[in-house]
C-alpha atoms as a PDB file:
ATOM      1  CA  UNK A   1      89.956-148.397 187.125  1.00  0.00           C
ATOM      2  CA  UNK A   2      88.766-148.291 183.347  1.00  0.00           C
ATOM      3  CA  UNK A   3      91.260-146.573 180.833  1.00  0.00           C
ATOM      4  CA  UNK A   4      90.140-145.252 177.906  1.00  0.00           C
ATOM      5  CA  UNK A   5      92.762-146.826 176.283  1.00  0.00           C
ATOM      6  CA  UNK A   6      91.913-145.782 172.432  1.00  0.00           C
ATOM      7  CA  UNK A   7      91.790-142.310 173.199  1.00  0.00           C
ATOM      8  CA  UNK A   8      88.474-140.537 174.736  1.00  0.00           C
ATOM      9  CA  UNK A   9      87.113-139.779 170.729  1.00  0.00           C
ATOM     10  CA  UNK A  10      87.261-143.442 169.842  1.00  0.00           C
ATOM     11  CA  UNK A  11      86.044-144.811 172.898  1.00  0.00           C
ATOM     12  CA  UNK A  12      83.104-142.345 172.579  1.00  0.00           C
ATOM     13  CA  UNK A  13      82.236-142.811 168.964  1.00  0.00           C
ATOM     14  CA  UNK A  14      81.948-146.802 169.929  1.00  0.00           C
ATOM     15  CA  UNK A  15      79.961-146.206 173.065  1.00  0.00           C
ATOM     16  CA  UNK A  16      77.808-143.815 170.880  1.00  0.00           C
ATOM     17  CA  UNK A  17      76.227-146.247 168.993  1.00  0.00           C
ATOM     18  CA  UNK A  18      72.930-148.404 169.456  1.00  0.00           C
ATOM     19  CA  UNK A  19      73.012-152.164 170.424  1.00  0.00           C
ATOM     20  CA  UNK A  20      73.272-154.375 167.249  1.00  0.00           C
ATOM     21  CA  UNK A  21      70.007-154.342 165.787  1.00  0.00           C
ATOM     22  CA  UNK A  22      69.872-157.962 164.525  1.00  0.00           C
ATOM     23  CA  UNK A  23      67.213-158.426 167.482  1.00  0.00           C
ATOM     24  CA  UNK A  24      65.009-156.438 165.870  1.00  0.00           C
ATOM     25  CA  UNK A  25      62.960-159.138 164.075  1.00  0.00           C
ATOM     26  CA  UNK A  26      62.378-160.829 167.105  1.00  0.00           C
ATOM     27  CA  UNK A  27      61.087-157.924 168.962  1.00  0.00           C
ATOM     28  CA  UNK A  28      58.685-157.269 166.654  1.00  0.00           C
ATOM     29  CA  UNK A  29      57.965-160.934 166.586  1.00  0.00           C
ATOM     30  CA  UNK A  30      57.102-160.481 170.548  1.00  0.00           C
ATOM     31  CA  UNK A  31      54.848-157.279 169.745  1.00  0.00           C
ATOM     32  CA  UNK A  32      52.920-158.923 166.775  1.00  0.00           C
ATOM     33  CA  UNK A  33      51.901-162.080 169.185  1.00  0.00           C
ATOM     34  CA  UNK A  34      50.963-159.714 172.448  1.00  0.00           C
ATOM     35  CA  UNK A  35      48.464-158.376 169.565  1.00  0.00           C
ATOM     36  CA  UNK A  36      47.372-161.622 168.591  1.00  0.00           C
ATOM     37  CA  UNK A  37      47.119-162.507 172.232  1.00  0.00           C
ATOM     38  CA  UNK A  38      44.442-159.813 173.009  1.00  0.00           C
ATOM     39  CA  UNK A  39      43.123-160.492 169.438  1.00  0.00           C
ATOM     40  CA  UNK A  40      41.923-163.892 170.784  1.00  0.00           C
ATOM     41  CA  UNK A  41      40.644-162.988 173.937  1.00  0.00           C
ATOM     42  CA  UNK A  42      37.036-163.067 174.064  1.00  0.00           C
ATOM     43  CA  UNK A  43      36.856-160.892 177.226  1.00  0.00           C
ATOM     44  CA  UNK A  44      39.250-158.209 175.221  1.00  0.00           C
ATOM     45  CA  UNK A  45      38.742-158.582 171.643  1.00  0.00           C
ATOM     46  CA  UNK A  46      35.574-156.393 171.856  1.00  0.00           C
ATOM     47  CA  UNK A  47      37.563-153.437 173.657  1.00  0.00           C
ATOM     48  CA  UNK A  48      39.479-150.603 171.799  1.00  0.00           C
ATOM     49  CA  UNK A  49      42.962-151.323 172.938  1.00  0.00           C
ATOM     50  CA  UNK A  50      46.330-149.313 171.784  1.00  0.00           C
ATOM     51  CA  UNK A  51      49.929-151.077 171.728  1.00  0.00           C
ATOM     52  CA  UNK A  52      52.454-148.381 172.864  1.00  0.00           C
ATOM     53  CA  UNK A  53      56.099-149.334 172.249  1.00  0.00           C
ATOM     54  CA  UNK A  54      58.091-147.430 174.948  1.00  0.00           C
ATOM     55  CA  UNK A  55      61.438-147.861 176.479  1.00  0.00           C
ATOM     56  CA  UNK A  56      65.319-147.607 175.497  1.00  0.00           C
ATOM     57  CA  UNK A  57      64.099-150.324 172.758  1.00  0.00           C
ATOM     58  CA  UNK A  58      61.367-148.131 170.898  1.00  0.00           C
ATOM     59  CA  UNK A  59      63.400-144.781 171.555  1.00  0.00           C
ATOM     60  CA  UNK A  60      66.745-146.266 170.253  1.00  0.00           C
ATOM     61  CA  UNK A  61      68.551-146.128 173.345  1.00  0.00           C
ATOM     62  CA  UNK A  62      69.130-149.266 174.275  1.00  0.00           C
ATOM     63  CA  UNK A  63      72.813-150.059 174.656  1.00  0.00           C
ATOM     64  CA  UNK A  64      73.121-153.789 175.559  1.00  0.00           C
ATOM     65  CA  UNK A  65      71.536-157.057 173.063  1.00  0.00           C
ATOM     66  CA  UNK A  66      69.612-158.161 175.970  1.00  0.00           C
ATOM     67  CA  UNK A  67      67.204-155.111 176.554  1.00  0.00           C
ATOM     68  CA  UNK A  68      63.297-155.883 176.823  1.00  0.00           C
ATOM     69  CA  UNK A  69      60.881-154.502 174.714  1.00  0.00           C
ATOM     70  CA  UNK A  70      58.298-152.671 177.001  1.00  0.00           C
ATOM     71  CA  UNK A  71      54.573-152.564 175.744  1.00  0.00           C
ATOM     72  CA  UNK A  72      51.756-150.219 177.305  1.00  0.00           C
ATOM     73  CA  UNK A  73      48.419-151.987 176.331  1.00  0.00           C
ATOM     74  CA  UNK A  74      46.261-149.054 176.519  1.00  0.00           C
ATOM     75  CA  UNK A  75      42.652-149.106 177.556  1.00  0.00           C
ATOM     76  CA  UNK A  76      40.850-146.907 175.611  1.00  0.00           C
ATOM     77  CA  UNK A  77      37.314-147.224 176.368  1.00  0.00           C
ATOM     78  CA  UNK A  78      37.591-146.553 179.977  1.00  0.00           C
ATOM     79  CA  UNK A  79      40.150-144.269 181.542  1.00  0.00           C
ATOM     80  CA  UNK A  80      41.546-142.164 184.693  1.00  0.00           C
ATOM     81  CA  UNK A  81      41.108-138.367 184.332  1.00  0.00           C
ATOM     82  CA  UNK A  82      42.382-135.011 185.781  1.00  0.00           C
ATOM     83  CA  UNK A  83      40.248-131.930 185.441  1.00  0.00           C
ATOM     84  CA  UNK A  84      41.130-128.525 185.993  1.00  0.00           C
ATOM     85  CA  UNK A  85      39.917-127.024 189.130  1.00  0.00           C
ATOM     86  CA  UNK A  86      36.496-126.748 189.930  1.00  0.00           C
ATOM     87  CA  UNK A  87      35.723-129.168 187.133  1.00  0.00           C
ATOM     88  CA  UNK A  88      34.302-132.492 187.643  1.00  0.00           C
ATOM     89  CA  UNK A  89      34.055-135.484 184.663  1.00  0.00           C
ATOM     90  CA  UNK A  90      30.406-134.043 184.437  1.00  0.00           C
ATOM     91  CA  UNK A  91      31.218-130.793 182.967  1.00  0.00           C
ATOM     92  CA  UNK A  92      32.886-132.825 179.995  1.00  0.00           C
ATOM     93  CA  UNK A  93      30.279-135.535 179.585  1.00  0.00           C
ATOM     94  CA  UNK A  94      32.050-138.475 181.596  1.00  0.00           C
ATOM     95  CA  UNK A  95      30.501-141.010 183.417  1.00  0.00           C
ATOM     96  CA  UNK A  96      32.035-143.021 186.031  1.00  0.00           C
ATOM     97  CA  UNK A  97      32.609-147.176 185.497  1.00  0.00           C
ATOM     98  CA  UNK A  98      32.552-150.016 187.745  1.00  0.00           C
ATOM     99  CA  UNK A  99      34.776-151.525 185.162  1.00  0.00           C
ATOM    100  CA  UNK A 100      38.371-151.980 187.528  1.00  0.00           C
ATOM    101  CA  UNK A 101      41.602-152.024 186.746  1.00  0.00           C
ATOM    102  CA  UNK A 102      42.188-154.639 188.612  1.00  0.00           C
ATOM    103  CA  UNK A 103      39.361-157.074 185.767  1.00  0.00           C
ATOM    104  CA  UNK A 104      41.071-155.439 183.259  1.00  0.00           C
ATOM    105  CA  UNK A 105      44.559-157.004 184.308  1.00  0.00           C
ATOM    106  CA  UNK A 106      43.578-160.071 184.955  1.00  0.00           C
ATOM    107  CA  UNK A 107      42.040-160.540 181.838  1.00  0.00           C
ATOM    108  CA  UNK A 108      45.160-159.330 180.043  1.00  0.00           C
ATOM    109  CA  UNK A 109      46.715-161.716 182.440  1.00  0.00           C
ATOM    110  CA  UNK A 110      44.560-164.537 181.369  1.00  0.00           C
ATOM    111  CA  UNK A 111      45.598-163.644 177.449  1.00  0.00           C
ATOM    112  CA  UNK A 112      49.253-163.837 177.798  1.00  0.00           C
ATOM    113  CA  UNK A 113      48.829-167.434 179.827  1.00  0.00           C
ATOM    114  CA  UNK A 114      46.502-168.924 176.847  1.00  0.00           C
ATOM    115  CA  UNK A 115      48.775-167.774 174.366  1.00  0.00           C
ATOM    116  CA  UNK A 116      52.359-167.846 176.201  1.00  0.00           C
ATOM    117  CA  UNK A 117      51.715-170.730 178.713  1.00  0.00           C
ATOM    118  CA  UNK A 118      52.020-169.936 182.211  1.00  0.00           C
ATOM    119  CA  UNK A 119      55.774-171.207 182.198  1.00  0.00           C
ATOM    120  CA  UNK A 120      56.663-168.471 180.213  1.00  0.00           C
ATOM    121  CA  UNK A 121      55.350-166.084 182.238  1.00  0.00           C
ATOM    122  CA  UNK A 122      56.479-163.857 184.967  1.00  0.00           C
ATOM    123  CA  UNK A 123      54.013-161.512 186.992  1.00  0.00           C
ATOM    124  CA  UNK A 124      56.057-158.304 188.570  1.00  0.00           C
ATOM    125  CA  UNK A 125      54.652-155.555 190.116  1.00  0.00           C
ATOM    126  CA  UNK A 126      54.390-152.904 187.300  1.00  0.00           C
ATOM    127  CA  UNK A 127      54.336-155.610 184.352  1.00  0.00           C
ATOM    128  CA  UNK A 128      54.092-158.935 182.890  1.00  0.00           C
ATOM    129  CA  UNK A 129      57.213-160.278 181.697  1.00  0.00           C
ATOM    130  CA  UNK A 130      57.226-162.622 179.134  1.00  0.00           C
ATOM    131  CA  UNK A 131      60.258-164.844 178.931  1.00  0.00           C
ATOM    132  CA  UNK A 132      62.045-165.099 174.927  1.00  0.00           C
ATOM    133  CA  UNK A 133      63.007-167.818 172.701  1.00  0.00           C
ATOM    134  CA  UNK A 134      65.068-168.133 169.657  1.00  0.00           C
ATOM    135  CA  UNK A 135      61.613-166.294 168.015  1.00  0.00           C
ATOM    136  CA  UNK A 136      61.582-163.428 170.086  1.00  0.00           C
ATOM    137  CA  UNK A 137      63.037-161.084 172.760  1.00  0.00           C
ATOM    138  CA  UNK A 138      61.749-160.710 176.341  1.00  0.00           C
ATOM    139  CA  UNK A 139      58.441-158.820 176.695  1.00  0.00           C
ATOM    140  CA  UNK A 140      57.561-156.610 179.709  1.00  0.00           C
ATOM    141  CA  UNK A 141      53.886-156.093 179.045  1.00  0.00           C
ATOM    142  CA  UNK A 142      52.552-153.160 181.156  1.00  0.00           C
ATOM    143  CA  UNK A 143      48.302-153.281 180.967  1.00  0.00           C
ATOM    144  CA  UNK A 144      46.648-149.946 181.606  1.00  0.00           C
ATOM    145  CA  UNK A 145      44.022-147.244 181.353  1.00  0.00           C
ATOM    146  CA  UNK A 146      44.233-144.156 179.516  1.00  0.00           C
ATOM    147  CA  UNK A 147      45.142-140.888 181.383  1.00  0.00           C
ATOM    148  CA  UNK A 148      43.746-137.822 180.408  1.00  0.00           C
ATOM    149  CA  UNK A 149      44.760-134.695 181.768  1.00  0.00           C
ATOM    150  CA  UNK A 150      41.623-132.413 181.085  1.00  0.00           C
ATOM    151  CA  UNK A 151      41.865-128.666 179.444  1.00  0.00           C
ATOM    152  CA  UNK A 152      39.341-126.058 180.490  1.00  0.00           C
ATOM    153  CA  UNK A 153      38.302-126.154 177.030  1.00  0.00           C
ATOM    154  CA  UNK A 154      37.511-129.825 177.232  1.00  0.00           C
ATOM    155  CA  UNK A 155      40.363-131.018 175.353  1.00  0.00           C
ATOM    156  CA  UNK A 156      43.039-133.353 176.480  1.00  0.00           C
ATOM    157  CA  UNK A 157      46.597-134.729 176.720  1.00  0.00           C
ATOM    158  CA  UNK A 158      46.096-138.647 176.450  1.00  0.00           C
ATOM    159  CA  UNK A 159      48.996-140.657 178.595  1.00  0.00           C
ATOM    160  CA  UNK A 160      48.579-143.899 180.838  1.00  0.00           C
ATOM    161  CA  UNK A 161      48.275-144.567 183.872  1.00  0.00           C
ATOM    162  CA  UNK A 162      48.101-148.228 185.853  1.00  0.00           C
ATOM    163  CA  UNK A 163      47.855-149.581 189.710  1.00  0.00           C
ATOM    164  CA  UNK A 164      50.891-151.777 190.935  1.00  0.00           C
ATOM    165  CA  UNK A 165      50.050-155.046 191.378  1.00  0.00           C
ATOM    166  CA  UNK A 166      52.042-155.995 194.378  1.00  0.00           C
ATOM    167  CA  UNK A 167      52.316-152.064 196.125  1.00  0.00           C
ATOM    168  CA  UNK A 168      49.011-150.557 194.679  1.00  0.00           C
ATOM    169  CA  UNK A 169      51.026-147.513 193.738  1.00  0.00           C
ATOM    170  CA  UNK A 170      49.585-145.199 190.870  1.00  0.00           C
ATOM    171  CA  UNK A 171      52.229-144.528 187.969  1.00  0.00           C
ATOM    172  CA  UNK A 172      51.312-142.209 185.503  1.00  0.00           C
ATOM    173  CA  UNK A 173      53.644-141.780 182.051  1.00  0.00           C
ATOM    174  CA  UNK A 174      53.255-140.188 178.926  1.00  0.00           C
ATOM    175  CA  UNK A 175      55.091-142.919 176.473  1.00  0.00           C
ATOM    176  CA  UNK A 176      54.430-140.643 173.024  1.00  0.00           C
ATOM    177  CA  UNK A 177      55.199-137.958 173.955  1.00  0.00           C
ATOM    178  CA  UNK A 178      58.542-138.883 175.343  1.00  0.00           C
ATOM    179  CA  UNK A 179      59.216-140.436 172.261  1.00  0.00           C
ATOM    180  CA  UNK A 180      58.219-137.321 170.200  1.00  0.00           C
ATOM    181  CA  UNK A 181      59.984-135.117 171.982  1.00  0.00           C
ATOM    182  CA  UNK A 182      63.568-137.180 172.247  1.00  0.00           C
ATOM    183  CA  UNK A 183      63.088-137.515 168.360  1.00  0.00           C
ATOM    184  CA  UNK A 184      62.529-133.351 168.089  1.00  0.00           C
ATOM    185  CA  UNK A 185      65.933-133.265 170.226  1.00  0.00           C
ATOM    186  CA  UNK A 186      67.774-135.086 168.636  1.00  0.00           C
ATOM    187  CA  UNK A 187      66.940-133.614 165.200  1.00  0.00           C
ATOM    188  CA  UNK A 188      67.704-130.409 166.902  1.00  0.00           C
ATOM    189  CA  UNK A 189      71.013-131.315 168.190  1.00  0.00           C
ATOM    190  CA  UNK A 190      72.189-132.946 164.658  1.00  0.00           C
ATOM    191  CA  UNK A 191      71.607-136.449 166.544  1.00  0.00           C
ATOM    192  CA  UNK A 192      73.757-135.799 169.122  1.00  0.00           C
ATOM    193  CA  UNK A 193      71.150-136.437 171.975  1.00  0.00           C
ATOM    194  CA  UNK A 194      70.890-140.116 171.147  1.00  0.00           C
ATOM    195  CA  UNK A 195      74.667-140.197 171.408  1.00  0.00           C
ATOM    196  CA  UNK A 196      75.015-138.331 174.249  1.00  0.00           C
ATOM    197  CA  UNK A 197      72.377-140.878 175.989  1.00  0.00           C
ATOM    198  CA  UNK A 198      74.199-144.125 175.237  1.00  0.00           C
ATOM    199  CA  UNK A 199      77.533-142.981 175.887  1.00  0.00           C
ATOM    200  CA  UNK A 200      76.128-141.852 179.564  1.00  0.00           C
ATOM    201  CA  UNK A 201      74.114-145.488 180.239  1.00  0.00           C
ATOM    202  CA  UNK A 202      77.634-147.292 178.818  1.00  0.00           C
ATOM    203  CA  UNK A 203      79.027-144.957 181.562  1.00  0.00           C
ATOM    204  CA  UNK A 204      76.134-146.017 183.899  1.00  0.00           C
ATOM    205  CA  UNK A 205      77.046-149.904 183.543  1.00  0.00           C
ATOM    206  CA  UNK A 206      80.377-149.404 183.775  1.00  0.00           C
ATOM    207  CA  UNK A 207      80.023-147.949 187.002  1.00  0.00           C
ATOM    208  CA  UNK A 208      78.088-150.635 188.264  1.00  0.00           C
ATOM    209  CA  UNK A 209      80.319-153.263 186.950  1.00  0.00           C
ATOM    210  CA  UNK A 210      83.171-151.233 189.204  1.00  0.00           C
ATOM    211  CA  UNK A 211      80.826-151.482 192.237  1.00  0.00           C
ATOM    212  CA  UNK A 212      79.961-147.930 192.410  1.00  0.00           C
ATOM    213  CA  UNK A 213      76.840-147.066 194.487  1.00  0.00           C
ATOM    214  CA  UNK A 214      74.635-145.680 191.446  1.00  0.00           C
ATOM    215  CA  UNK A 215      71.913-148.332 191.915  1.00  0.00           C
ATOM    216  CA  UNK A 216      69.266-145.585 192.214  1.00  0.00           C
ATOM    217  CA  UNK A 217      70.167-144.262 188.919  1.00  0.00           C
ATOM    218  CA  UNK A 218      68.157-145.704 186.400  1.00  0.00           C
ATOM    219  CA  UNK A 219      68.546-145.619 182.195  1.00  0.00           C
ATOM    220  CA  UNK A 220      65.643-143.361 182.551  1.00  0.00           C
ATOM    221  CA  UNK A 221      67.087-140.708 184.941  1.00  0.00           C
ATOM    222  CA  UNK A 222      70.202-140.498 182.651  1.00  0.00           C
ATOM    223  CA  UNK A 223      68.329-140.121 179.931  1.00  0.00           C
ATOM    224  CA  UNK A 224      66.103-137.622 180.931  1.00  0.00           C
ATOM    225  CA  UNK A 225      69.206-135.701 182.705  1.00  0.00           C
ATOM    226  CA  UNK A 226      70.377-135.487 179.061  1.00  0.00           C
ATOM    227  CA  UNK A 227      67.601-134.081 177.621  1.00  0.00           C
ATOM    228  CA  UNK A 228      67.556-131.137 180.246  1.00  0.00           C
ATOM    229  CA  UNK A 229      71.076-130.583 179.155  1.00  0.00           C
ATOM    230  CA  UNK A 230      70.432-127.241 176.785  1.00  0.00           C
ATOM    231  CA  UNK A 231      70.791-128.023 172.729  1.00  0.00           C
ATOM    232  CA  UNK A 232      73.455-125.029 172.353  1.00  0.00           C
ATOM    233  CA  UNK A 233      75.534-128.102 174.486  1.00  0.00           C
ATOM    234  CA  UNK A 234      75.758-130.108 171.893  1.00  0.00           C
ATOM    235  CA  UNK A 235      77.536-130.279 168.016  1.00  0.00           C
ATOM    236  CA  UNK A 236      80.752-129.251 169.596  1.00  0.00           C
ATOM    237  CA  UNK A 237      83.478-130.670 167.260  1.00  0.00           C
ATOM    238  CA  UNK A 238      83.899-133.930 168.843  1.00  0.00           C
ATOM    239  CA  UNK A 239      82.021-135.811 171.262  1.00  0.00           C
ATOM    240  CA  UNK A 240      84.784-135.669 173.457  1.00  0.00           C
ATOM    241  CA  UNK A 241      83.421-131.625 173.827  1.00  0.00           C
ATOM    242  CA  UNK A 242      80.296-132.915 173.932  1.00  0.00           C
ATOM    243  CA  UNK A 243      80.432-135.194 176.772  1.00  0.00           C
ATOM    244  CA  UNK A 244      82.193-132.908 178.805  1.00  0.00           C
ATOM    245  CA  UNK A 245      79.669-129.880 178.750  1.00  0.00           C
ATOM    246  CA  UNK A 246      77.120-132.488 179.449  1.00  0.00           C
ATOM    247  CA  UNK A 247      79.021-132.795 182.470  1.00  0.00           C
ATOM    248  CA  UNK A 248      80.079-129.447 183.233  1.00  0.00           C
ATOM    249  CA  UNK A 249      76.079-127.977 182.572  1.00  0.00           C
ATOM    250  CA  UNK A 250      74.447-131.343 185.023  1.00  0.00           C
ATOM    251  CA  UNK A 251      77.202-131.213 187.630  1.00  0.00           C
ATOM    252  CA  UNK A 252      76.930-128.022 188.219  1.00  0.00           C
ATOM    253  CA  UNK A 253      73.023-127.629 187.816  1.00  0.00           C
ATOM    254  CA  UNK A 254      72.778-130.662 190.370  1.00  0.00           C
ATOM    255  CA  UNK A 255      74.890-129.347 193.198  1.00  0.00           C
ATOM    256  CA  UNK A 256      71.531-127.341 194.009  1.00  0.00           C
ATOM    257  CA  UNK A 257      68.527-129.045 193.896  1.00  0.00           C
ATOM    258  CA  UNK A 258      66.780-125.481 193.285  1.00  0.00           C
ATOM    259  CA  UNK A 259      68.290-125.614 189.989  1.00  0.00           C
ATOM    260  CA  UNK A 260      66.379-128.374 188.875  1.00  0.00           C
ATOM    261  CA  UNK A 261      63.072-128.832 190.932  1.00  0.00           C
ATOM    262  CA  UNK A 262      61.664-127.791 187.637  1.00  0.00           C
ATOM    263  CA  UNK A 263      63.486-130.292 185.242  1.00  0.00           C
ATOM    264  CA  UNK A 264      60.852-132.403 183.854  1.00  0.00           C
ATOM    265  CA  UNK A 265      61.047-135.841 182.445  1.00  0.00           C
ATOM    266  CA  UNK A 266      61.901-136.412 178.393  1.00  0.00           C
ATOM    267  CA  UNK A 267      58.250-136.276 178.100  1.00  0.00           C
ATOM    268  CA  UNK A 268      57.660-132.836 179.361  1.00  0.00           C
ATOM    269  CA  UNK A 269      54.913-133.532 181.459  1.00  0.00           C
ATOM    270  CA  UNK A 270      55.705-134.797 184.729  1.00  0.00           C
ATOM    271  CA  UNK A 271      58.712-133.322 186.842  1.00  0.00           C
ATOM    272  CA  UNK A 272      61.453-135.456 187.374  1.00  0.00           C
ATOM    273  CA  UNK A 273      62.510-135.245 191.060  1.00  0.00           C
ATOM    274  CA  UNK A 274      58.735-135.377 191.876  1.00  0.00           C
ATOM    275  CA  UNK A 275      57.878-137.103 195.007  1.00  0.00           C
ATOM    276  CA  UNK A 276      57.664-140.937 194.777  1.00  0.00           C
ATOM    277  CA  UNK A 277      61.081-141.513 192.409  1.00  0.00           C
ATOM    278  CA  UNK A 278      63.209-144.051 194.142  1.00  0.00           C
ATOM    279  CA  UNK A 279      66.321-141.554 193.099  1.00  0.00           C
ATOM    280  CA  UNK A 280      66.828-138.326 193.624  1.00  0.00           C
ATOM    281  CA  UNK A 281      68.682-134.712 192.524  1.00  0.00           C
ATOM    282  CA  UNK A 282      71.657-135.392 195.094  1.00  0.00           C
ATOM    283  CA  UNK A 283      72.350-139.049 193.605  1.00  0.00           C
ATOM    284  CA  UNK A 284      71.878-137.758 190.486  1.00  0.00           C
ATOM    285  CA  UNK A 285      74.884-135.420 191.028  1.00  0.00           C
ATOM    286  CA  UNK A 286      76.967-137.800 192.654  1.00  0.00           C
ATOM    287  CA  UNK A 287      76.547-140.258 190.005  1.00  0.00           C
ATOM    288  CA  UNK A 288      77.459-137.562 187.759  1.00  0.00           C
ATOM    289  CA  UNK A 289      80.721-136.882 189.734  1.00  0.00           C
ATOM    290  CA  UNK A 290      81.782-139.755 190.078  1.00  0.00           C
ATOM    291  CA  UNK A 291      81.065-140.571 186.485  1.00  0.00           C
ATOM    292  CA  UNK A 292      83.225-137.287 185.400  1.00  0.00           C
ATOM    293  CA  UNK A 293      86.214-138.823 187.550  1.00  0.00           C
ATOM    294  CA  UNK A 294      85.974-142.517 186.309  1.00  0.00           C
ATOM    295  CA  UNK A 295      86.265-140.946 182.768  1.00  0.00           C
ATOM    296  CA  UNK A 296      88.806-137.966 183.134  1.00  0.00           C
END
């Protein structure tokens, strides 16, 4: 059993703080050459195509050297849409393209090969991984189309959304504004948010590395569990306080999945125990207690 052997303040104030950041070079290394890579493409170069940074990388979270920096390579020019009832994509001037996703990913697949090699590559059902060097950090490139979710008014929120390659599921995200919003939380909380997230994925590994059944728990549940925790939980005096009304406010929330059917993810746009997550409210909670009694 793990002991917090310098006292639960220290032990938090260490587990509080980001990965070492002398990686940082060679993750932007990785993102400049993905660029480059679609720069070069002859099938791509002519398309307007966004880089999105997303992940514990990007949104300072990450709490181990050897995290990946993920990259949504945004299709701009043709995209997936959702219009408000009894509105079609003709009401707001769309057309409809025979351009697939499907071309579009294996030309981006094409453009990391030509510029990676193909023995640096790894193909994986949501992205392309692209193996590191001394020069850079492992890549998880994820190619997709721009998702717009439609206003009556003909305005839109713009997110992504992409076709697995290997289980033709459809996974829509909203990468900026999940990184907008954890930044508004954790100016609101006096930076305690971030905190308060990398303490709970240290917690996370730890429990893994103990053989505790929390494999459905991913950094991004725990992360967006944390953000649902209210700010008025946070800036206690220590982050011993802090950590344990985390606790007290999620364990208790998560004993009754009616308490957080609404809960949404750090984005604010898609519910979190929605249908299709591999984890759910009840294995939320019991990661949570069992988390509370590995600690205290």
């Amino acid at each position: 059993m793990f002991q917090l052997k310098e006292g639960f303040e220290a032990t938090f104030q260490s587990w509080s703080k980001p990965a070492s950041d002398h990686e940082e070079s060679k993750c932007e290394n990785a993102l400049s050459m993905i660029r480059d890579a679609l720069n070069k493409s002859n099938a791509l170069s002519g398309f307007d195509i966004q880089l999105i940074p997303k992940g514990s990388y990007h949104n300072n979270t990450n709490v181990r050297l050897t995290s990946d920096v993920d990259i949504a390579v945004k299709l701009k020019n043709v995209f997936y849409a959702k219009y408000p009832p009894g509105k079609s994509r003709g009401d707001y001037g769309n057309q409809s393209s025979s351009y697939s996703f499907n071309e579009y990913r294996s030309e981006i697949d094409q453009a990391m090969i030509d510029k990676f090699g193909r023995q640096n590559i790894e193909f994986g059902n949501k992205a392309i991984k692209i193996h590191s060097n001394s020069y850079r950090v492992d890549a998880d490139v994820v190619p997709c189309f721009e998702y717009r979710r439609y206003r009556e008014n003909g305005t839109y929120i713009s997110g992504t959304e992409f076709i697995t390659r290997n289980t033709s599921e459809t996974v829509k995200n909203f990468p900026e504004q999940h990184y907008t919003n954890g930044v508004n939380k954790n100016t609101n909380t006096s930076r305690r948010y971030k905190k308060m997230v990398r303490i709970f994925k240290r917690l996370r590994y730890n429990l893994i590395d103990e053989g505790f059944d929390v494999g459905n728990v991913s950094s991004f549940l725990v992360e967006s569990l944390i953000w649902n925790v209210p700010n008025n939980r946070f800036n206690n005096a220590t982050l011993t306080e802090d950590v344990q009304e985390c606790f007290k406010y999620l364990i208790t929330q998560t004993s009754d999945e009616s308490n957080c059917k609404e809960w949404c993810e750090v984005s604010g746009l898609l519910y979190l125990f929605h249908s299709g997550r591999k984890y759910t409210c009840k294995e939320a909670h019991q990661f949570l207690v069992d988390g509370y009694a590995y600690l205290f």
